[in-house]
C-alpha atoms as a PDB file:
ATOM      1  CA  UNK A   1      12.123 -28.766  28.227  1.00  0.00           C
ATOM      2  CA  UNK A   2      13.273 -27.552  24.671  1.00  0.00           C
ATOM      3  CA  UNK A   3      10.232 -26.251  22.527  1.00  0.00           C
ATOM      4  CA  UNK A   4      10.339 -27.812  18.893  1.00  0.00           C
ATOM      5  CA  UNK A   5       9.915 -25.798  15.896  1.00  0.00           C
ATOM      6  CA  UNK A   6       6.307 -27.054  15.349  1.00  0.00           C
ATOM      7  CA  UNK A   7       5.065 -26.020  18.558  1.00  0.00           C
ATOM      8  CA  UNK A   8       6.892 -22.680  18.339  1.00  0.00           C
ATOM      9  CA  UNK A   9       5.196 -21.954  14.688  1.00  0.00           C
ATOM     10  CA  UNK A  10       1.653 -23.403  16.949  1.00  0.00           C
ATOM     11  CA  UNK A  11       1.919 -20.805  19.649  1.00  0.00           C
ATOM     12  CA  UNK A  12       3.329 -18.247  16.807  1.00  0.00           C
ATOM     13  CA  UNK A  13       0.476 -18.800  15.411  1.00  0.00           C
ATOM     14  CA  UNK A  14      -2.424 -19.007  18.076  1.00  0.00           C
ATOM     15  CA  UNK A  15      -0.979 -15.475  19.253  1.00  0.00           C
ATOM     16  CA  UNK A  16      -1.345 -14.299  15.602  1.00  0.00           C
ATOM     17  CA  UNK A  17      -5.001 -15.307  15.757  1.00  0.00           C
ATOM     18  CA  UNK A  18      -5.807 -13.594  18.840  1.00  0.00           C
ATOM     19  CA  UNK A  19      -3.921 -10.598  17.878  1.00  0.00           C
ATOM     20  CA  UNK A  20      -5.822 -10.095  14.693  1.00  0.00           C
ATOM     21  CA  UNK A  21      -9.128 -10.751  16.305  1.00  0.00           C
ATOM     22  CA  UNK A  22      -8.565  -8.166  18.106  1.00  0.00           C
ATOM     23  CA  UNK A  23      -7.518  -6.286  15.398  1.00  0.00           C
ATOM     24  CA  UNK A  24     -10.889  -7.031  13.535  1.00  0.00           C
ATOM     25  CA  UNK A  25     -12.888  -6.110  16.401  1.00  0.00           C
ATOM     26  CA  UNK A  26     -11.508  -2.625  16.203  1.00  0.00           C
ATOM     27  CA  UNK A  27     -11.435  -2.486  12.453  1.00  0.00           C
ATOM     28  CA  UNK A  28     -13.970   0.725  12.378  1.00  0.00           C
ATOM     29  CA  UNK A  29     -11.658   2.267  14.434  1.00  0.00           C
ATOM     30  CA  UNK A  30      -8.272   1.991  12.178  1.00  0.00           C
ATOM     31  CA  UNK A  31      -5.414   4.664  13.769  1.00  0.00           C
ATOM     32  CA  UNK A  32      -6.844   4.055  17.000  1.00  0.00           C
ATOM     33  CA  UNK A  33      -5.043   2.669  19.990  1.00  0.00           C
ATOM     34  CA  UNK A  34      -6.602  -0.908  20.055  1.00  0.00           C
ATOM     35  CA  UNK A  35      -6.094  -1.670  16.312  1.00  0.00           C
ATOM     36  CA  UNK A  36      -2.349  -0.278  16.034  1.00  0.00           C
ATOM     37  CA  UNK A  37      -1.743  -1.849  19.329  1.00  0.00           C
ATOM     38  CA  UNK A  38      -3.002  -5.314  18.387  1.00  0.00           C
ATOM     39  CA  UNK A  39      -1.727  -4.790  14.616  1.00  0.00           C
ATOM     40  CA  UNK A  40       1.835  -3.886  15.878  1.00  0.00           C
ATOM     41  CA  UNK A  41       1.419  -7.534  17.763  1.00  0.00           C
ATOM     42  CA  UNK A  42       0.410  -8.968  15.118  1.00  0.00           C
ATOM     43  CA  UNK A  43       3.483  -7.418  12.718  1.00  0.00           C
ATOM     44  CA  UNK A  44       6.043  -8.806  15.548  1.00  0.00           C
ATOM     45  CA  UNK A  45       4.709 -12.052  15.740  1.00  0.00           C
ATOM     46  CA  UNK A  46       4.539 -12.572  11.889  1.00  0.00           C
ATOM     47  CA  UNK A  47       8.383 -11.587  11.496  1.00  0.00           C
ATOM     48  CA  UNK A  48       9.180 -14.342  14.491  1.00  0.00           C
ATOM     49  CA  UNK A  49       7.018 -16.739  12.352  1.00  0.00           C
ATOM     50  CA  UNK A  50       9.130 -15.792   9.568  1.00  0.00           C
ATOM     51  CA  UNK A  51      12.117 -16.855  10.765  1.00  0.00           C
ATOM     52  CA  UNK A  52      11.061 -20.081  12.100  1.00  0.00           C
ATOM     53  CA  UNK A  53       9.743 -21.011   8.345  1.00  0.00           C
ATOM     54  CA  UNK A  54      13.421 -20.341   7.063  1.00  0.00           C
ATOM     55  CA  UNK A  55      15.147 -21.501   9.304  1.00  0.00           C
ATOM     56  CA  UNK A  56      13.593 -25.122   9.460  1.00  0.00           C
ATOM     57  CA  UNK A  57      14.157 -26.413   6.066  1.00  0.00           C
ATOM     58  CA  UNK A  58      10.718 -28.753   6.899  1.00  0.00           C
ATOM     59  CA  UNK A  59       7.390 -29.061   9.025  1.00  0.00           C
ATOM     60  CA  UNK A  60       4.787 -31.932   8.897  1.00  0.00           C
ATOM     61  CA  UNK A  61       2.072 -31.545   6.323  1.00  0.00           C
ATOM     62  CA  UNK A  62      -0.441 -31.226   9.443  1.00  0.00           C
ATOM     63  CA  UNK A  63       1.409 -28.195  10.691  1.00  0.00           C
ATOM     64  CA  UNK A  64       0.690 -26.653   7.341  1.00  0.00           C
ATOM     65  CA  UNK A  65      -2.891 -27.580   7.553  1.00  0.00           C
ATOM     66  CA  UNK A  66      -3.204 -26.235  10.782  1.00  0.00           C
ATOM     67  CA  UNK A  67      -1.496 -22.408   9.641  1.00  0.00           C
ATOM     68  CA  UNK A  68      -4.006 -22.733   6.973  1.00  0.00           C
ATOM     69  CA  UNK A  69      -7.042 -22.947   9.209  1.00  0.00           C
ATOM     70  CA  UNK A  70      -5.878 -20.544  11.925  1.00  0.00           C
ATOM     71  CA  UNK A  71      -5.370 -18.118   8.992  1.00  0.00           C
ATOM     72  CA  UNK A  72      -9.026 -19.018   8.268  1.00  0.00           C
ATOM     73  CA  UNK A  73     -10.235 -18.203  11.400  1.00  0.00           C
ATOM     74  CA  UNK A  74      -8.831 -14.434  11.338  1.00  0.00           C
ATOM     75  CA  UNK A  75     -10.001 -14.043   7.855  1.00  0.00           C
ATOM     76  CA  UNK A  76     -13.469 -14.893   8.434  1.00  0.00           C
ATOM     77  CA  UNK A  77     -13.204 -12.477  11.944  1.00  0.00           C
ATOM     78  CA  UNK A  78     -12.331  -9.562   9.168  1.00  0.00           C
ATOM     79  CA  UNK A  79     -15.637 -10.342   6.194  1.00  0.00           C
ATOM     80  CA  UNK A  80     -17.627 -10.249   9.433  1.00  0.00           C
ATOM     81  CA  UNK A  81     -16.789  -6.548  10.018  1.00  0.00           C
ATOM     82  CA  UNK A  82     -18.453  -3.590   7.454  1.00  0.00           C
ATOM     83  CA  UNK A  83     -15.852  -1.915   5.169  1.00  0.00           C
ATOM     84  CA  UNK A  84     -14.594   1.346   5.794  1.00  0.00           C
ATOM     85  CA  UNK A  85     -17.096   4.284   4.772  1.00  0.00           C
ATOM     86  CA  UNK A  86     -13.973   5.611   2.299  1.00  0.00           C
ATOM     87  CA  UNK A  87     -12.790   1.860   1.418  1.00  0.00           C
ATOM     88  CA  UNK A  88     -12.828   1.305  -2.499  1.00  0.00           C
ATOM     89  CA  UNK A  89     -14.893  -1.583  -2.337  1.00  0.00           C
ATOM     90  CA  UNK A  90     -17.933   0.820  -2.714  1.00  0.00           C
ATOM     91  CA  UNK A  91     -17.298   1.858  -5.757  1.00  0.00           C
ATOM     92  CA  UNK A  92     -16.803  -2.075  -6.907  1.00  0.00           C
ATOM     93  CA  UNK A  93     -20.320  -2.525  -5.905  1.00  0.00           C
ATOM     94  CA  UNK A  94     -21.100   0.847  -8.039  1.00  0.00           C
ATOM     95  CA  UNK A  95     -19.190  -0.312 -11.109  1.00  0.00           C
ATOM     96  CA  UNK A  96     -20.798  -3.410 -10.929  1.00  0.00           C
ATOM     97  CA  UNK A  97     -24.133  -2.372 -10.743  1.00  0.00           C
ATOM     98  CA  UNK A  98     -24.030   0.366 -13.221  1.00  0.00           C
ATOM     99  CA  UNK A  99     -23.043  -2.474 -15.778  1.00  0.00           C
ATOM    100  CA  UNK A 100     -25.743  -4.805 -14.797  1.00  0.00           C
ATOM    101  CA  UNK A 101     -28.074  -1.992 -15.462  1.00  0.00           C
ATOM    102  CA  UNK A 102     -26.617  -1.360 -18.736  1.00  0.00           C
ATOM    103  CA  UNK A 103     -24.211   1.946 -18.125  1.00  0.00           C
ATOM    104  CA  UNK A 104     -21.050   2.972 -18.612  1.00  0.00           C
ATOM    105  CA  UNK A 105     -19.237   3.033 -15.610  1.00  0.00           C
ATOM    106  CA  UNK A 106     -16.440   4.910 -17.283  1.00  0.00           C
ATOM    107  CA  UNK A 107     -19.038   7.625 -18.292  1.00  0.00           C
ATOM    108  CA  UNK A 108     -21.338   7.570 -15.399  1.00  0.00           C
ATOM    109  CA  UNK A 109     -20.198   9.836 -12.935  1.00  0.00           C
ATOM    110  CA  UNK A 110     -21.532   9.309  -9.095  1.00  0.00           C
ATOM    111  CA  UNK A 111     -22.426  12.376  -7.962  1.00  0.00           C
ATOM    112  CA  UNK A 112     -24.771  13.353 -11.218  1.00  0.00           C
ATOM    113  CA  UNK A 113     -27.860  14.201  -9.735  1.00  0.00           C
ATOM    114  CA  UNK A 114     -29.314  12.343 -13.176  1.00  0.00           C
ATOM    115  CA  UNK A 115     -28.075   8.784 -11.642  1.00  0.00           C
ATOM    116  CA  UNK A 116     -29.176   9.207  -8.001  1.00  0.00           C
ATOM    117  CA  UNK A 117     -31.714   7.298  -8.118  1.00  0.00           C
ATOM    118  CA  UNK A 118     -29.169   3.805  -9.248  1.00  0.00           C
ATOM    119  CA  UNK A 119     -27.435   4.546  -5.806  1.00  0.00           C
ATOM    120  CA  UNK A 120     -28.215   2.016  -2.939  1.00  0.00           C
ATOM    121  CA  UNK A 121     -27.037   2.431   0.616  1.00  0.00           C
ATOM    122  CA  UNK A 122     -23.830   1.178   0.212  1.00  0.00           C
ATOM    123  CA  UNK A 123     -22.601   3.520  -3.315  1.00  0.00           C
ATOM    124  CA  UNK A 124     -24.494   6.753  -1.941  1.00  0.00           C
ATOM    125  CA  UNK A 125     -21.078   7.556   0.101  1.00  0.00           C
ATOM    126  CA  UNK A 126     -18.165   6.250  -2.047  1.00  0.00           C
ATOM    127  CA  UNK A 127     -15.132   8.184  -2.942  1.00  0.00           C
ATOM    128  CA  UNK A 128     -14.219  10.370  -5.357  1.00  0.00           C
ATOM    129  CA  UNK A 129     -18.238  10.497  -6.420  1.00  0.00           C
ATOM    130  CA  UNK A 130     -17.280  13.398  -8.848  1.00  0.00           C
ATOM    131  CA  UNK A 131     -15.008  11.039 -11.219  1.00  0.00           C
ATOM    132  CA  UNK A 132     -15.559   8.136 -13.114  1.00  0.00           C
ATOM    133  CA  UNK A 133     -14.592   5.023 -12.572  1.00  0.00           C
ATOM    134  CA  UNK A 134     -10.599   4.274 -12.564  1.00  0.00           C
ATOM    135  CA  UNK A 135     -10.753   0.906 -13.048  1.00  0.00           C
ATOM    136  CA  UNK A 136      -9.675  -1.342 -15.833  1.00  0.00           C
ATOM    137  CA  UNK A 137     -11.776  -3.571 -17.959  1.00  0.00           C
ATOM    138  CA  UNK A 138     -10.426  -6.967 -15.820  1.00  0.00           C
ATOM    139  CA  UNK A 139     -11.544  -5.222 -13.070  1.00  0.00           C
ATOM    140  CA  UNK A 140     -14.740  -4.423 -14.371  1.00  0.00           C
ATOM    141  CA  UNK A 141     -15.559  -7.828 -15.592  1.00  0.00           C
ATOM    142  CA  UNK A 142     -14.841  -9.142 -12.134  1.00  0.00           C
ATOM    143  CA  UNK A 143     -17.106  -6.339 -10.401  1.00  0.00           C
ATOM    144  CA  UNK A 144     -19.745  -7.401 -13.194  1.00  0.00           C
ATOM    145  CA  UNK A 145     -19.353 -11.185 -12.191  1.00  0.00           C
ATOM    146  CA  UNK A 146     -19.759 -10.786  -8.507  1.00  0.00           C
ATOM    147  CA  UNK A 147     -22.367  -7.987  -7.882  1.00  0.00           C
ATOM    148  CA  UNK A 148     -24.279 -10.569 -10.408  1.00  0.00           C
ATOM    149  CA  UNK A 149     -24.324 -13.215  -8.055  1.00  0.00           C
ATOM    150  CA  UNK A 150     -24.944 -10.573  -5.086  1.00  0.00           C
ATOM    151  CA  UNK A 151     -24.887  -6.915  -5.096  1.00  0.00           C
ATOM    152  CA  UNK A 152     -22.967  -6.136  -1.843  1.00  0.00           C
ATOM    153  CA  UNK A 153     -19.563  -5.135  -0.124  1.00  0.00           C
ATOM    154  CA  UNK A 154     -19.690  -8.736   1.611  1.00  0.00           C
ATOM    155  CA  UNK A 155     -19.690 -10.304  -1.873  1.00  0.00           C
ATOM    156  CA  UNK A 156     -16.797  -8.956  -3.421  1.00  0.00           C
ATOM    157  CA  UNK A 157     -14.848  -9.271  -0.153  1.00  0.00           C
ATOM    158  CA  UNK A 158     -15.764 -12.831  -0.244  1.00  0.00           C
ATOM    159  CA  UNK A 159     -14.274 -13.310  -3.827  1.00  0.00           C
ATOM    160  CA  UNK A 160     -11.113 -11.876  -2.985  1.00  0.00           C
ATOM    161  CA  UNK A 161     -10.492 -13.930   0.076  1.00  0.00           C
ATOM    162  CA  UNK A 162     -11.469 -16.578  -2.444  1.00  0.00           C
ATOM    163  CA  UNK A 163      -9.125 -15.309  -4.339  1.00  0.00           C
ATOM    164  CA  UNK A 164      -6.145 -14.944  -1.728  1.00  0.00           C
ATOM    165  CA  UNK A 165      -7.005 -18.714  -0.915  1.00  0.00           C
ATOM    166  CA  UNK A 166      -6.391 -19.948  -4.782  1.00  0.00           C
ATOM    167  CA  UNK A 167      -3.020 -18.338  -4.434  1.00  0.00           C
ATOM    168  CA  UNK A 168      -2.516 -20.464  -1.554  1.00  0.00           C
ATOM    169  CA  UNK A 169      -3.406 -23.486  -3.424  1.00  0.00           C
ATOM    170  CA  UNK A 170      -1.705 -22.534  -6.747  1.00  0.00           C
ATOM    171  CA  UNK A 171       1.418 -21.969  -4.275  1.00  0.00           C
ATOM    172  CA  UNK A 172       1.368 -25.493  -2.562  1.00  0.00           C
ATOM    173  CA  UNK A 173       1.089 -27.325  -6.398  1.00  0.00           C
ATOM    174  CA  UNK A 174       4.060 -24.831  -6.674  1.00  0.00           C
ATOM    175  CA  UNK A 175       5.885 -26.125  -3.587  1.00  0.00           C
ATOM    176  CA  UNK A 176       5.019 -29.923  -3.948  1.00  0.00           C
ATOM    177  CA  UNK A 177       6.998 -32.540  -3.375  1.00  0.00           C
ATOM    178  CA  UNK A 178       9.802 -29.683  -2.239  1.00  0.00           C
ATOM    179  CA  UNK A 179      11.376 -29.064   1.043  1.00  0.00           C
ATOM    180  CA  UNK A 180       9.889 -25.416   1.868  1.00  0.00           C
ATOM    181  CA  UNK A 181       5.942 -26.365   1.317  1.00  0.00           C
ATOM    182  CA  UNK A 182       5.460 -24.867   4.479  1.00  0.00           C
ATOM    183  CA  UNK A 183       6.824 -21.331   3.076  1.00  0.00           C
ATOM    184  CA  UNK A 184       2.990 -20.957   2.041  1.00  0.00           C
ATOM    185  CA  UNK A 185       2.542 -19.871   5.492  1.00  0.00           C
ATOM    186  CA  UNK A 186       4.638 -17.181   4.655  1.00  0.00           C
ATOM    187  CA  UNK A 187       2.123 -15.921   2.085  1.00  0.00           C
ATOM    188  CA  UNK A 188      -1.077 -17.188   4.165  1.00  0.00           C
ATOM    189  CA  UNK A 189      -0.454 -15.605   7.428  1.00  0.00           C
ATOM    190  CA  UNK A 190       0.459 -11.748   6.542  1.00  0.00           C
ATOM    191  CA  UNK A 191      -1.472  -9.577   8.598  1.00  0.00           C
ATOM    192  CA  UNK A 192      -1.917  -6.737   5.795  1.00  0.00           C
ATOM    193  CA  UNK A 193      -3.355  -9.238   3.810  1.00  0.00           C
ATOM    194  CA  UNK A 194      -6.071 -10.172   6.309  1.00  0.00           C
ATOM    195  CA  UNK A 195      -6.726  -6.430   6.856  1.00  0.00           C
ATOM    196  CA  UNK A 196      -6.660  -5.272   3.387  1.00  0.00           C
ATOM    197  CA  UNK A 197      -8.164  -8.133   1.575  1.00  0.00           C
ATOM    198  CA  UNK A 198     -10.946  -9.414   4.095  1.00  0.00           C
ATOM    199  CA  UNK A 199     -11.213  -6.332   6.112  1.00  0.00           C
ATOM    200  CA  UNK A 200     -11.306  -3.184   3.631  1.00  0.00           C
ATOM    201  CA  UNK A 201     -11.457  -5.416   0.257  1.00  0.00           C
ATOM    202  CA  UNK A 202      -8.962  -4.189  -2.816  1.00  0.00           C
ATOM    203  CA  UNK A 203      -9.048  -5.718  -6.117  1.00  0.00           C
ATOM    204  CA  UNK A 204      -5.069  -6.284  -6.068  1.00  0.00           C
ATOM    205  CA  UNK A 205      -5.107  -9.533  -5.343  1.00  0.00           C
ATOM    206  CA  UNK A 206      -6.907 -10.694  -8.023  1.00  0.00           C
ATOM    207  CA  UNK A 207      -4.071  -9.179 -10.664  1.00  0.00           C
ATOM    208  CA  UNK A 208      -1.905 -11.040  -7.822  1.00  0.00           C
ATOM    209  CA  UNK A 209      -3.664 -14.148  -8.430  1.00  0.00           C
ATOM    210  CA  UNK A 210      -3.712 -13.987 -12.671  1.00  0.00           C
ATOM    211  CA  UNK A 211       0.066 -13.137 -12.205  1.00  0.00           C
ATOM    212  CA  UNK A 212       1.111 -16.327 -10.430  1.00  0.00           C
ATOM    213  CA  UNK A 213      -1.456 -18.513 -12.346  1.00  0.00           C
ATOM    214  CA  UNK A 214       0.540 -17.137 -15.649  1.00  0.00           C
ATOM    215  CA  UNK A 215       3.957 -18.172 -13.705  1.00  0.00           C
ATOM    216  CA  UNK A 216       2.598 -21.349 -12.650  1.00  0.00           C
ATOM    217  CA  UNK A 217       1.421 -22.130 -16.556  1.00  0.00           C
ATOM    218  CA  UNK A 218       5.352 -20.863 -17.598  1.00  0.00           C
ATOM    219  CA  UNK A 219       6.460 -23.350 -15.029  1.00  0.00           C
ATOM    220  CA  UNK A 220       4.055 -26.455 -16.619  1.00  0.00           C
ATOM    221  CA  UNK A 221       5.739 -25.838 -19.741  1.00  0.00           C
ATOM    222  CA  UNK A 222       8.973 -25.807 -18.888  1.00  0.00           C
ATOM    223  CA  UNK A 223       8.724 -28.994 -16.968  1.00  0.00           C
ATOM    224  CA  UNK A 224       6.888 -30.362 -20.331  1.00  0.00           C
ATOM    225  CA  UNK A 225       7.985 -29.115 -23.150  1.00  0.00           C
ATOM    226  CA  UNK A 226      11.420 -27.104 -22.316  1.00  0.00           C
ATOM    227  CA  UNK A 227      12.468 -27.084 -26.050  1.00  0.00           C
ATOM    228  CA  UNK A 228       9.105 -27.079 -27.582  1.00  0.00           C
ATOM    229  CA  UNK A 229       7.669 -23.622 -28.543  1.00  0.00           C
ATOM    230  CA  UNK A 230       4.073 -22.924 -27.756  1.00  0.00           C
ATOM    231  CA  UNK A 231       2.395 -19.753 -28.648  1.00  0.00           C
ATOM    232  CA  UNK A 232       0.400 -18.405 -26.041  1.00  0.00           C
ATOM    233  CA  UNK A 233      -1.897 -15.584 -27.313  1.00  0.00           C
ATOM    234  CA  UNK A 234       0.316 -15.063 -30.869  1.00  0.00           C
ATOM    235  CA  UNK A 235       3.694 -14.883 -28.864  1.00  0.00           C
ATOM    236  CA  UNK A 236       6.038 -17.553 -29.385  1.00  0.00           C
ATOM    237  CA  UNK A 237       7.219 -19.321 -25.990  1.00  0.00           C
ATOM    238  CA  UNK A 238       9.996 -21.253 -25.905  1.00  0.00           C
ATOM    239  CA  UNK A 239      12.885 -23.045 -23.634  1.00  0.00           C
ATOM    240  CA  UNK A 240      16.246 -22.071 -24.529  1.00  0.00           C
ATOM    241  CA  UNK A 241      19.601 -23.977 -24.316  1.00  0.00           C
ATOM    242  CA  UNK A 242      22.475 -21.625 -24.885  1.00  0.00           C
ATOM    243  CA  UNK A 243      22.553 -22.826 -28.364  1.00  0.00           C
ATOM    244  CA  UNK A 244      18.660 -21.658 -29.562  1.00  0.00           C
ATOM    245  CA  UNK A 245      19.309 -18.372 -28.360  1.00  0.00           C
ATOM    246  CA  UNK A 246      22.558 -17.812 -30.428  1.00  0.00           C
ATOM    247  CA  UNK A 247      20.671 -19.549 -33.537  1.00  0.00           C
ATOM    248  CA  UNK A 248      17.150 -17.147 -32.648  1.00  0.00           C
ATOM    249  CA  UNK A 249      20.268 -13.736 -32.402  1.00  0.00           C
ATOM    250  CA  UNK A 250      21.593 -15.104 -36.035  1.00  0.00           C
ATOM    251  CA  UNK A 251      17.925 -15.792 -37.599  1.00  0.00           C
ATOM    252  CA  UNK A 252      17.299 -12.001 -35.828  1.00  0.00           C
ATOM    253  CA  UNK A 253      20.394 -10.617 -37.280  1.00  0.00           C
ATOM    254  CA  UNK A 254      19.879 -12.029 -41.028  1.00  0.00           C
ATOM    255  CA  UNK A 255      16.449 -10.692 -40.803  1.00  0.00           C
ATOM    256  CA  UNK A 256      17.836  -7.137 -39.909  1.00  0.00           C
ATOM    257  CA  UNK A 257      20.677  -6.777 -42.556  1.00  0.00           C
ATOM    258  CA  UNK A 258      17.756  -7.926 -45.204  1.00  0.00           C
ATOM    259  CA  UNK A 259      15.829  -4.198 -44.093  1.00  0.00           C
ATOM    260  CA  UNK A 260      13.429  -5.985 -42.454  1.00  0.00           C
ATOM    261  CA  UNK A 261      11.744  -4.686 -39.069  1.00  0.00           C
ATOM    262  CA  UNK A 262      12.879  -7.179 -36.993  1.00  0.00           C
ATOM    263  CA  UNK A 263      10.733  -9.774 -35.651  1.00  0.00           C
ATOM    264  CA  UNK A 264       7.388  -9.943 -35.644  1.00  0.00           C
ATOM    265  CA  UNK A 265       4.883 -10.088 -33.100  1.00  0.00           C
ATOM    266  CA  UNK A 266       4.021 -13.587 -33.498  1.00  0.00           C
ATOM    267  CA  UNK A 267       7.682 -14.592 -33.736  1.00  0.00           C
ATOM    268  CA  UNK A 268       8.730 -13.282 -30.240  1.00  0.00           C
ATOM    269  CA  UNK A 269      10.399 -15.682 -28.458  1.00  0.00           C
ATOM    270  CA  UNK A 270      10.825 -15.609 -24.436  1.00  0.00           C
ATOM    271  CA  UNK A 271      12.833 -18.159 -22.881  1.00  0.00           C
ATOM    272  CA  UNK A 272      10.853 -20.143 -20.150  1.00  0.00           C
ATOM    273  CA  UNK A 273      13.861 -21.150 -17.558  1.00  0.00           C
ATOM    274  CA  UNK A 274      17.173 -20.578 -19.498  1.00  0.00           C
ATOM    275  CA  UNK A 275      19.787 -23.562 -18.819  1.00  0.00           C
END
C-alpha cells in the first residue's frame, strides 16, 4: 500500500513528539547520552519533515492543525521542566524585579553584597553576577511586563512560547489563501526552538516576533497603498514603479548640486516591493 504525503508528515510528526519528550525528560541533563541521542532523532526526523513540506506543493488545512497541536504537546513537555542553573532566563527574572522595585538594572550589579537581600531563589545563582545587565531597553520593558504579572522563570518562558505561537499565527495570515500554508510547519516544528525557547527560555524570539510583525505591516501596505507614501515613525514609506525612483534620484540629485545635505530624515524613502 503506498503511504500518502499526509500520513507520512502524521507519523513524521508523532515520532517528532516522542523524540522530544524524551528530549525534555532529560533536559537537566543537556550533553548527556539520552538528550543528544533523542535530539539527534529529533534533528533527522525534522529534515525528513522538511522535505515532505516542499515537495508537496499542498496539505489539508486539518493536517496543519494537527502539526500545530503535536508541536503543542512537546512545547508544553519543555515549560514543565526547570531552566538550566546557567540559562539566561535568571537574570530576566533579576532585571525584572530590580525594576519593579525601582533600580537600575543597568547599575545594579548582582553580586554587590548591598543588593543581596533583592535576590530570591531563582536570581541568587545567575550568570555573570559581577556585571550588569546586557540587555536592551525592549528587553527590559518585556522583563518589566512579565515578572509584573508573575515573578518567575515559568513566566517568562510562558511569554516566549506565547510569543513563538504569534509568529505562527502572523505566518499563516502571511501564507493565506497561498499554496505553501502548510510551510508554517516548517517554522512550528524546529526542535531548537522547542529546546531553546520552552526549555532554557531566550529573549530572541521576541526581536523575532517584532521583526516579522514589521514585515507583515510592509506587506499590508503594499497590498493597500503600493504608490501611496506613509510615514511610519518620521520615515517616508513608499511603493516604487521604476519611474518614482528615477523622479525620487532627480529630486535627490537637484537637492545635492543646490549644497544641500541630501535628504532628510523625514524624507527617506524605502520602496515597499519594487515592480
Amino acid at each position: 500500500m503506498k503511504v500518502t504525503p499526509e500520513w507520512r508528515v502524521y507519523i513524521l510528526g508523532a515520532t517528532l513528539c516522542v523524540a522530544l519528550t524524551i528530549c525534555s525528560r532529560n533536559f537537566g541533563d543537556r550533553g548527556g547520552p539520552y538528550f543528544m541521542a533523542s535530539l539527534t532523532l529529533a534533528g533527522i526526523v525534522y529534515f525528513l519533515a522538511i522535505r515532505e513540506f516542499f515537495a508537496t506543493p499542498r496539505f489539508p488545512r486539518r493536517d496543519v492543525v494537527i502539526g500545530l497541536v503535536l508541536a503543542a504537546v512537546w512545547h508544553i513537555e519543555f515549560l514543565r521542566v526547570p531552566a538550566g542553573a546557567d540559562d539566561d532566563i535568571h537574570r530576566y527574572v533579576w532585571d525584572g524585579r530590580l525594576q519593579r522595585l525601582g533600580y537600575n538594572p543597568y547599575i545594579v550589579v548582582p553580586s554587590d553584597p548591598a543588593v543581596k537581600a533583592l535576590h530570591t531563589p531563582e536570581t541568587r545563582n545567575l550568570n555573570n553576577p559581577d556585571l550588569p545587565s546586557p540587555y536592551p531597553a525592549g528587553a527590559q520593558l518585556f522583563f518589566h511586563a512579565v515578572t509584573a504579572i508573575q515573578e518567575s522563570t515559568f513566566a517568562l518562558k510562558v511569554a516566549f512560547v506565547v510569543c513563538e505561537f504569534a509568529i505562527v499565527f502572523v505566518l499563516l495570515d502571511l501564507l493565506r489563501g497561498k499554496q505553501g500554508a502548510h510551510l508554517v510547519l516548517a517554522f512550528a516544528w524546529n526542535p531548537l526552538l522547542a529546546i531553546e525557547v520552552a526549555g532554557s527560555g531566550h529573549i530572541d524570539i521576541v526581536g523575532a516576533l517584532l521583526l516579522l510583525v514589521s514585515a507583515a505591516a510592509l506587506e499590508l501596505l503594499r497590498a493597500y497603498a503600493p504608490e501611496r507614501p506613509v510615514r511610519l515613525l518620521g520615515v517616508r514609506v513608499a511603493g516604487f514603479s521604476d519611474g518614482d525612483t528615477r523622479q525620487a534620484d532627480a529630486d535627490a540629485a537637484a537637492q545635492d548640486g543646490e549644497g544641500g545635505a541630501g535628504t532628510a530624515p523625514d524624507q527617506l524613502q524605502l520602496p515597499v516591493g519594487a515592480q
